[in-house]
C-alpha atoms as a PDB file:
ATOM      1  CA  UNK A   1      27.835  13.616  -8.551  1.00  0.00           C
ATOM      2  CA  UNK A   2      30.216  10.484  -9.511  1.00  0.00           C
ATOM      3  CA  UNK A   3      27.510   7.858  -9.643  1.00  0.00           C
ATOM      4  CA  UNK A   4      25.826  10.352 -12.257  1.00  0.00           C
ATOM      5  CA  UNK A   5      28.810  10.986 -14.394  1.00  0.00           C
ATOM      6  CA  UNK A   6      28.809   7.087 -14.331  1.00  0.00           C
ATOM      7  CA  UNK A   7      25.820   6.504 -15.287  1.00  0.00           C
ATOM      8  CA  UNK A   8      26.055   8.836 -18.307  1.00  0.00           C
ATOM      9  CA  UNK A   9      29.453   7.048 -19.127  1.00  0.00           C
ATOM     10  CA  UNK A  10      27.256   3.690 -19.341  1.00  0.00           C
ATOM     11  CA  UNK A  11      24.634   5.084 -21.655  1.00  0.00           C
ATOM     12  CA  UNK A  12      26.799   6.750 -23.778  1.00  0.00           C
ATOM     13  CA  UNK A  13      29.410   3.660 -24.549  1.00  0.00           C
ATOM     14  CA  UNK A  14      25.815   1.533 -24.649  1.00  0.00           C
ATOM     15  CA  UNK A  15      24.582   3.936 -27.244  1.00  0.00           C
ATOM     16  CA  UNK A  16      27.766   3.676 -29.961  1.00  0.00           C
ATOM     17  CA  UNK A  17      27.438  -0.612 -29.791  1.00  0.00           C
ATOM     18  CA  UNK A  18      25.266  -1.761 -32.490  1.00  0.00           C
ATOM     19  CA  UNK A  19      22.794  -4.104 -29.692  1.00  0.00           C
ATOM     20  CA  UNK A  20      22.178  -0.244 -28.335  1.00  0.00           C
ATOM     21  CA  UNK A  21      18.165  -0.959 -27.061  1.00  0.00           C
ATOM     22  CA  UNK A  22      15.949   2.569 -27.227  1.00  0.00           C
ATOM     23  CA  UNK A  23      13.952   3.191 -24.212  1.00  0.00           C
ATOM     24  CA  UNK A  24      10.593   4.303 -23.232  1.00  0.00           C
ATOM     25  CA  UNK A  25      10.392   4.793 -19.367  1.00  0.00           C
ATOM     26  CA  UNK A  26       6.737   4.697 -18.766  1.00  0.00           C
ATOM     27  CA  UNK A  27       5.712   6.000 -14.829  1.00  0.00           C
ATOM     28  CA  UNK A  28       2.363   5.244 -14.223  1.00  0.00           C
ATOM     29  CA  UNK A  29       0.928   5.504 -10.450  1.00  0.00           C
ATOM     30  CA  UNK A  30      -1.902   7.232  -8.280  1.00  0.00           C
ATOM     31  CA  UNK A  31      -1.566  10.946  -7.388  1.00  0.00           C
ATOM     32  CA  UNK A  32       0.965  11.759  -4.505  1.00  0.00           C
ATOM     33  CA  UNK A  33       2.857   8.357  -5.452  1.00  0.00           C
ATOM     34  CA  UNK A  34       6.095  10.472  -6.429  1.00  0.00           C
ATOM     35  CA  UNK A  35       5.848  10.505  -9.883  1.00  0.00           C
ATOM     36  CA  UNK A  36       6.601  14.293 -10.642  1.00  0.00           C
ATOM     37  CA  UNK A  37       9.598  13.363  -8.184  1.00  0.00           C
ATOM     38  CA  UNK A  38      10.387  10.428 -10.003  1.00  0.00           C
ATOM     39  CA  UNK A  39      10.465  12.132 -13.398  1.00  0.00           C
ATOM     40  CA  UNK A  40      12.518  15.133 -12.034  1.00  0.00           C
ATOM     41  CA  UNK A  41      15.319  13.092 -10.884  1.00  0.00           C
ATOM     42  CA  UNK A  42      15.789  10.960 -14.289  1.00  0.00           C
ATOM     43  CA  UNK A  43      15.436  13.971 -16.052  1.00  0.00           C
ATOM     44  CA  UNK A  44      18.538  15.592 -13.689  1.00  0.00           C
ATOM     45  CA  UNK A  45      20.256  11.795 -15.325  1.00  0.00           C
ATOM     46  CA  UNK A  46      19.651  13.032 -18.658  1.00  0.00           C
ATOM     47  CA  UNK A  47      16.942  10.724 -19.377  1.00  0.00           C
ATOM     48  CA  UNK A  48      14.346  13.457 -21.236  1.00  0.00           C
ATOM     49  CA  UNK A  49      11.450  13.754 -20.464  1.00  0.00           C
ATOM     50  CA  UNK A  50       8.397  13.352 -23.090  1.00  0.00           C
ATOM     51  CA  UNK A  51       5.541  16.308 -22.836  1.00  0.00           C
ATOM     52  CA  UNK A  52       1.861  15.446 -22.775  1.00  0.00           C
ATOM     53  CA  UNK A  53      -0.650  17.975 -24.260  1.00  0.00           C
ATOM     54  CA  UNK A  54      -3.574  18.986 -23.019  1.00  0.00           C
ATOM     55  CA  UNK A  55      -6.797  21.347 -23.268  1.00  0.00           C
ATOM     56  CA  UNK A  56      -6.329  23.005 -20.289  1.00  0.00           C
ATOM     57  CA  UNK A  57      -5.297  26.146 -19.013  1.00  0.00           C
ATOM     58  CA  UNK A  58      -1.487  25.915 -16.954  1.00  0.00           C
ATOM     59  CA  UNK A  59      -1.767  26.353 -13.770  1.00  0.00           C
ATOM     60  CA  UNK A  60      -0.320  29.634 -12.400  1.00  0.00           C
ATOM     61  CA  UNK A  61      -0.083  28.933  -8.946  1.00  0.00           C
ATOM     62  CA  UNK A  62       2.086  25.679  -9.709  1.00  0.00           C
ATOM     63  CA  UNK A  63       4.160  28.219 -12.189  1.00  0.00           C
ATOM     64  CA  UNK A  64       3.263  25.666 -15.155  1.00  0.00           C
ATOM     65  CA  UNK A  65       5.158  26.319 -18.407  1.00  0.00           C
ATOM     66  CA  UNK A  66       4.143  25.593 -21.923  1.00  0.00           C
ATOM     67  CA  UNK A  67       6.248  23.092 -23.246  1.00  0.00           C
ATOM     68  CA  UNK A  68       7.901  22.133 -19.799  1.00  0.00           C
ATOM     69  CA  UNK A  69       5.084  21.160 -17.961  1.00  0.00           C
ATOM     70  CA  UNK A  70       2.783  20.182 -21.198  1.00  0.00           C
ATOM     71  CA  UNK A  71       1.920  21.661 -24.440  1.00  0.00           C
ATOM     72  CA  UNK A  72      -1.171  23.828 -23.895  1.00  0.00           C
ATOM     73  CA  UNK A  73      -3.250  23.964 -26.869  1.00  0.00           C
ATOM     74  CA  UNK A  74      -6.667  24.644 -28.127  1.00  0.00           C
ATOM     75  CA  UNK A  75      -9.424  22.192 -29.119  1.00  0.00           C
ATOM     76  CA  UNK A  76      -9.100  22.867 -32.597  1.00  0.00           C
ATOM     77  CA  UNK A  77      -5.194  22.346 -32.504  1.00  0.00           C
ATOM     78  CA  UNK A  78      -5.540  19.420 -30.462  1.00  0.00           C
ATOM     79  CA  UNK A  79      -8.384  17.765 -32.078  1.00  0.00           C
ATOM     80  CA  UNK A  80      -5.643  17.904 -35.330  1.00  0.00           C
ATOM     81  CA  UNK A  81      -2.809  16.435 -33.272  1.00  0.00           C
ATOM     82  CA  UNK A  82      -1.907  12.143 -34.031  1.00  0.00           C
ATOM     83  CA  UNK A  83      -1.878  10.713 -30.539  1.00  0.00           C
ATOM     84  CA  UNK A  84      -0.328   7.298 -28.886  1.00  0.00           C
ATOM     85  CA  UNK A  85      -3.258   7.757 -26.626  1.00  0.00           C
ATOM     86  CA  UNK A  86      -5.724  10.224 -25.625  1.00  0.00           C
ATOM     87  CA  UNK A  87      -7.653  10.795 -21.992  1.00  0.00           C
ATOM     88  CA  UNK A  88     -10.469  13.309 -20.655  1.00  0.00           C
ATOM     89  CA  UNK A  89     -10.913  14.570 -17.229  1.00  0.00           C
ATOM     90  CA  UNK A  90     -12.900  17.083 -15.920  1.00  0.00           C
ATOM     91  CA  UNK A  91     -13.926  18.040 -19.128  1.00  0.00           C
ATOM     92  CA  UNK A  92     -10.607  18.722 -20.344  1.00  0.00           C
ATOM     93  CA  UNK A  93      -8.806  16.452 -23.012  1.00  0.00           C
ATOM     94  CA  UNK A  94      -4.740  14.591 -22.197  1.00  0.00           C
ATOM     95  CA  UNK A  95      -3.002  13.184 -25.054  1.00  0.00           C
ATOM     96  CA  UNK A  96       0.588  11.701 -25.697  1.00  0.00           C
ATOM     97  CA  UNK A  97       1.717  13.484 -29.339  1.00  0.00           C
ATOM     98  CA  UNK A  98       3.281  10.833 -31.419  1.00  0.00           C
ATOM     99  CA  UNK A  99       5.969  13.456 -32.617  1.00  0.00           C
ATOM    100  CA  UNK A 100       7.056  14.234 -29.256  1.00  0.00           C
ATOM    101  CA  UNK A 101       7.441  10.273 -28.495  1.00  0.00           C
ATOM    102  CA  UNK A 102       9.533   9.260 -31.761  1.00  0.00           C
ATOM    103  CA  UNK A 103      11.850  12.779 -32.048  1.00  0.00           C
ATOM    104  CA  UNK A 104      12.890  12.232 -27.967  1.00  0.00           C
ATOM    105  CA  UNK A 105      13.380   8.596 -28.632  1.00  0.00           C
ATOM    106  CA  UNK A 106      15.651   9.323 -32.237  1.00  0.00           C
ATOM    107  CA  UNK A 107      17.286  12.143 -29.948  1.00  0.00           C
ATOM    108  CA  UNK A 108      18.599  10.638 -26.491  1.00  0.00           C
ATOM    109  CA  UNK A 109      17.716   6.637 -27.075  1.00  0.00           C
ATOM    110  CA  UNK A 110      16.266   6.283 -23.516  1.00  0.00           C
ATOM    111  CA  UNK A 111      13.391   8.695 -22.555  1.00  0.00           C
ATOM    112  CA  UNK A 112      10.663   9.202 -19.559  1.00  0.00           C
ATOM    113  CA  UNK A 113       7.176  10.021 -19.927  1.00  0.00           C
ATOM    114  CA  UNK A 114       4.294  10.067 -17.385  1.00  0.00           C
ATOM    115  CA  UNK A 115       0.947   8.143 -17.847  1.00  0.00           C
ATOM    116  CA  UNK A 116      -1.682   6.907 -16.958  1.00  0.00           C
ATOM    117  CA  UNK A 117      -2.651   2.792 -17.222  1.00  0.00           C
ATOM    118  CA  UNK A 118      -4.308   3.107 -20.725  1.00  0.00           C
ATOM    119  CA  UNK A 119      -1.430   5.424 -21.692  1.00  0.00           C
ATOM    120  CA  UNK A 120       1.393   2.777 -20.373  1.00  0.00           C
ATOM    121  CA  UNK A 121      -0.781   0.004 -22.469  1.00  0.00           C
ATOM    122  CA  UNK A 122      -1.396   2.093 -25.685  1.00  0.00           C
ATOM    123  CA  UNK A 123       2.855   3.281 -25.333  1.00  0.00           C
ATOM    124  CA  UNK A 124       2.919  -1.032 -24.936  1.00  0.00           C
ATOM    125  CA  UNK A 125       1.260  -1.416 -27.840  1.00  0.00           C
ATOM    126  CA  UNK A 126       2.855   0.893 -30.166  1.00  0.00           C
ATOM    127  CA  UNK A 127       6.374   0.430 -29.002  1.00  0.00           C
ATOM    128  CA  UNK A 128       6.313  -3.430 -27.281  1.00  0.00           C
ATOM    129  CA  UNK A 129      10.202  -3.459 -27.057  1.00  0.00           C
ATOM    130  CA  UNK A 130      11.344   0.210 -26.090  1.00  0.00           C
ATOM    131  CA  UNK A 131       8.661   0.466 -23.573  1.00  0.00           C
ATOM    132  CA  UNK A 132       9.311  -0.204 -19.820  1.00  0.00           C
ATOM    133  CA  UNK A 133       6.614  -0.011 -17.302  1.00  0.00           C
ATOM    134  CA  UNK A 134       7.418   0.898 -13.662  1.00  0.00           C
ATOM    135  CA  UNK A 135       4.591   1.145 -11.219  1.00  0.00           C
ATOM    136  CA  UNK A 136       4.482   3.602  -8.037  1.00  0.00           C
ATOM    137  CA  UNK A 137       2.228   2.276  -5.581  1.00  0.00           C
ATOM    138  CA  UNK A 138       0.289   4.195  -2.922  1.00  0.00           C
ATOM    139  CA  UNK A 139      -2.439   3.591  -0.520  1.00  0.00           C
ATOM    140  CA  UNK A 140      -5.476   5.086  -0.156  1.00  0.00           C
ATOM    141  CA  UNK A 141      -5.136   7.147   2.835  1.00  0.00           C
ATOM    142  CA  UNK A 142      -1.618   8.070   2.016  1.00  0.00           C
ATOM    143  CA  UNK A 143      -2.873   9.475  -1.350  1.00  0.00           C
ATOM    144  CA  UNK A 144      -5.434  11.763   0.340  1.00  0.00           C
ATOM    145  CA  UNK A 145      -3.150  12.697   3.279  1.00  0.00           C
ATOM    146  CA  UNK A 146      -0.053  13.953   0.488  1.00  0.00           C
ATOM    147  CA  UNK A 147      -2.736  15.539  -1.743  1.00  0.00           C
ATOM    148  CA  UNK A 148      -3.825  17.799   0.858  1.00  0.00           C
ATOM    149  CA  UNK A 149      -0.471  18.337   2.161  1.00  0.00           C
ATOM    150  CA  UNK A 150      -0.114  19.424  -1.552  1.00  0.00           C
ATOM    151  CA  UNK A 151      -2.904  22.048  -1.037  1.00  0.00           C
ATOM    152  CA  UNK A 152      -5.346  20.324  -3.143  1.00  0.00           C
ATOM    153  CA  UNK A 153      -9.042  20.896  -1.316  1.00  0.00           C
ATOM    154  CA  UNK A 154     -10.335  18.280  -0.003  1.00  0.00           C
ATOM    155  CA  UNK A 155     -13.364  18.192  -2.293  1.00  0.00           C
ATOM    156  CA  UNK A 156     -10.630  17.857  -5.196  1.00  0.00           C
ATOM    157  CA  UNK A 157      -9.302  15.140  -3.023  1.00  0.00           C
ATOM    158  CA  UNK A 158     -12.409  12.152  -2.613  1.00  0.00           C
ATOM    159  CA  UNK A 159     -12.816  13.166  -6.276  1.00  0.00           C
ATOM    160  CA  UNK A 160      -9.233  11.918  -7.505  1.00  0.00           C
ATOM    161  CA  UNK A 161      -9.447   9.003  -5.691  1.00  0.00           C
ATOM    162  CA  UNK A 162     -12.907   8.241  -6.875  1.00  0.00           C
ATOM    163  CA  UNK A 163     -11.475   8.092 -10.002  1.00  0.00           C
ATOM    164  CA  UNK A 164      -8.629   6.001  -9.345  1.00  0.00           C
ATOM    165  CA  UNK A 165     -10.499   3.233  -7.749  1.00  0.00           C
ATOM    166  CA  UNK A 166     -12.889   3.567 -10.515  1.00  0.00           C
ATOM    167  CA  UNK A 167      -9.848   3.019 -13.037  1.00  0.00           C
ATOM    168  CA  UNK A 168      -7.829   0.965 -11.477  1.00  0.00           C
ATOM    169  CA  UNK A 169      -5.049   3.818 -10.542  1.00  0.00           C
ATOM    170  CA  UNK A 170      -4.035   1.591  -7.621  1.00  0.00           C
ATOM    171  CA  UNK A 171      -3.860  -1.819  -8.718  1.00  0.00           C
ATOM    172  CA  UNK A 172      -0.482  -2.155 -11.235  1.00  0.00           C
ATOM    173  CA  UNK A 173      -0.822  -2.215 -15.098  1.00  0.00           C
ATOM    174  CA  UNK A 174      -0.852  -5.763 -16.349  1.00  0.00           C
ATOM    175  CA  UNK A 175       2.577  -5.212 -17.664  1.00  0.00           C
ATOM    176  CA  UNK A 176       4.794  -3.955 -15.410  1.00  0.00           C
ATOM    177  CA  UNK A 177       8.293  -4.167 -15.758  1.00  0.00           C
ATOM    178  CA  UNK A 178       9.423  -2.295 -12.214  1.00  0.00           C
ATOM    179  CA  UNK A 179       7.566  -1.705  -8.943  1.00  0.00           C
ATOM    180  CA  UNK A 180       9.197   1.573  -7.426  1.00  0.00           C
ATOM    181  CA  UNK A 181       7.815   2.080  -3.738  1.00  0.00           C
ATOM    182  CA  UNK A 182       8.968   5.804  -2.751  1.00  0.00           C
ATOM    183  CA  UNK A 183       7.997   5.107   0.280  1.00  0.00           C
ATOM    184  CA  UNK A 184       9.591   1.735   0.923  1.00  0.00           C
ATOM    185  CA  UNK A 185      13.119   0.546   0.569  1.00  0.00           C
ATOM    186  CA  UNK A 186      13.313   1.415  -3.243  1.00  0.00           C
ATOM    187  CA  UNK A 187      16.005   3.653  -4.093  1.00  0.00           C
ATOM    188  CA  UNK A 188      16.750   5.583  -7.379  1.00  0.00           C
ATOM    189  CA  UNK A 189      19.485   3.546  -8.040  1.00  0.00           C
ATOM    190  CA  UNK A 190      17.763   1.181  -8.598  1.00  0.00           C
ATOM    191  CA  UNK A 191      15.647   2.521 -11.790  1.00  0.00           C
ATOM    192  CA  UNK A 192      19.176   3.295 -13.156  1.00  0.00           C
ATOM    193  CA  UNK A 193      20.661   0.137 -12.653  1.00  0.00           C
ATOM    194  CA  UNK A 194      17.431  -1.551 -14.325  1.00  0.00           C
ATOM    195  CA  UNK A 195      17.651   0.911 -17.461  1.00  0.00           C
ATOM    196  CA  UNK A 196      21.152   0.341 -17.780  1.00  0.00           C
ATOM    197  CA  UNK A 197      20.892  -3.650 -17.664  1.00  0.00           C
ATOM    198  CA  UNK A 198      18.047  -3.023 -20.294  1.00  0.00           C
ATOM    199  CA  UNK A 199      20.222  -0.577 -22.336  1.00  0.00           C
END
């Protein structure tokens, strides 16, 4: 595709100058707001994508994949893991590895990861200048109508968005950099135009 060969071309001549800017792509947004979508297509840019670990088992019928999906471990070997930021839901514990964050970013330069808001903040926190914030927004009744198109049940369903009222998973993180609307006018262009400017 020409506009991604050009887009590589830009990172790569932006990555030999000396005012070359690392990158943290932070996605944070509601369920069914396109974020796996999202991450997909800057990954097929060759923007890498950081791993999250978690507690859980993977989920077969989704064909989840250690280390592509997230890093699968025990309580023990999590409990021992240094985290940017850690979550829990449904009993199970979510954590950003620190590791996985600073090798990606020494790697490629400009790297993805997907969040939640306290994640985005804590990744804010411990990288203020590399990090970049976009927001996918969603409504309410969109959520629950993609979620069940996604064969989630619908007792799954009120529960996720219980919890995103409850924590804010539809309002935007105080620092935003980028509001991406899938379902609006945005355009994915226009993420790669806004990392290269920022590159």
């Amino acid at each position: 595709m020409i506009f991604d060969q050009n887009f590589q071309h830009t990172l790569a001549v932006n990555k030999g100058a000396k005012c070359k800017m690392n990158q943290i792509i932070v996605i944070v947004g509601p369920s069914g707001s396109g974020k796996t979508h999202l991450s997909k297509e800057l990954a097929s840019h060759g923007i890498p994508k950081c791993i999250t670990a978690t507690t859980r088992s993977p989920r077969e019928s989704e064909g989840e994949v250690d280390g592509r999906d997230y890093y699968f471990l025990s309580k023990s070997a999590f409990e021992a893991t240094d985290f940017i930021e850690t979550t829990t839901y449904h009993g199970n514990y979510y954590g950003l590895p620190v590791k996985e964050v600073t090798k990606k970013l020494e790697e490629a330069g400009v790297i993805h990861v997907v969040v939640e808001k306290n994640g985005a903040k804590a990744l804010k926190k411990a990288f203020p200048n590399e990090t970049k914030i976009i927001f996918l927004p969603i409504t309410e009744e969109r959520m629950r109508t993609r979620m069940l198109q996604r064969g989630d049940s619908p007792l799954q369903v009120e529960q996720r968005i219980i919890h995103a009222k409850e924590t804010g998973e539809f309002e935007p993180p105080e620092q935003v950099d980028f509001i991406y609307d899938v379902f609006g006018s945005s355009q994915l262009s226009d993420i790669l135009e806004f990392i290269t400017q920022n590159n």
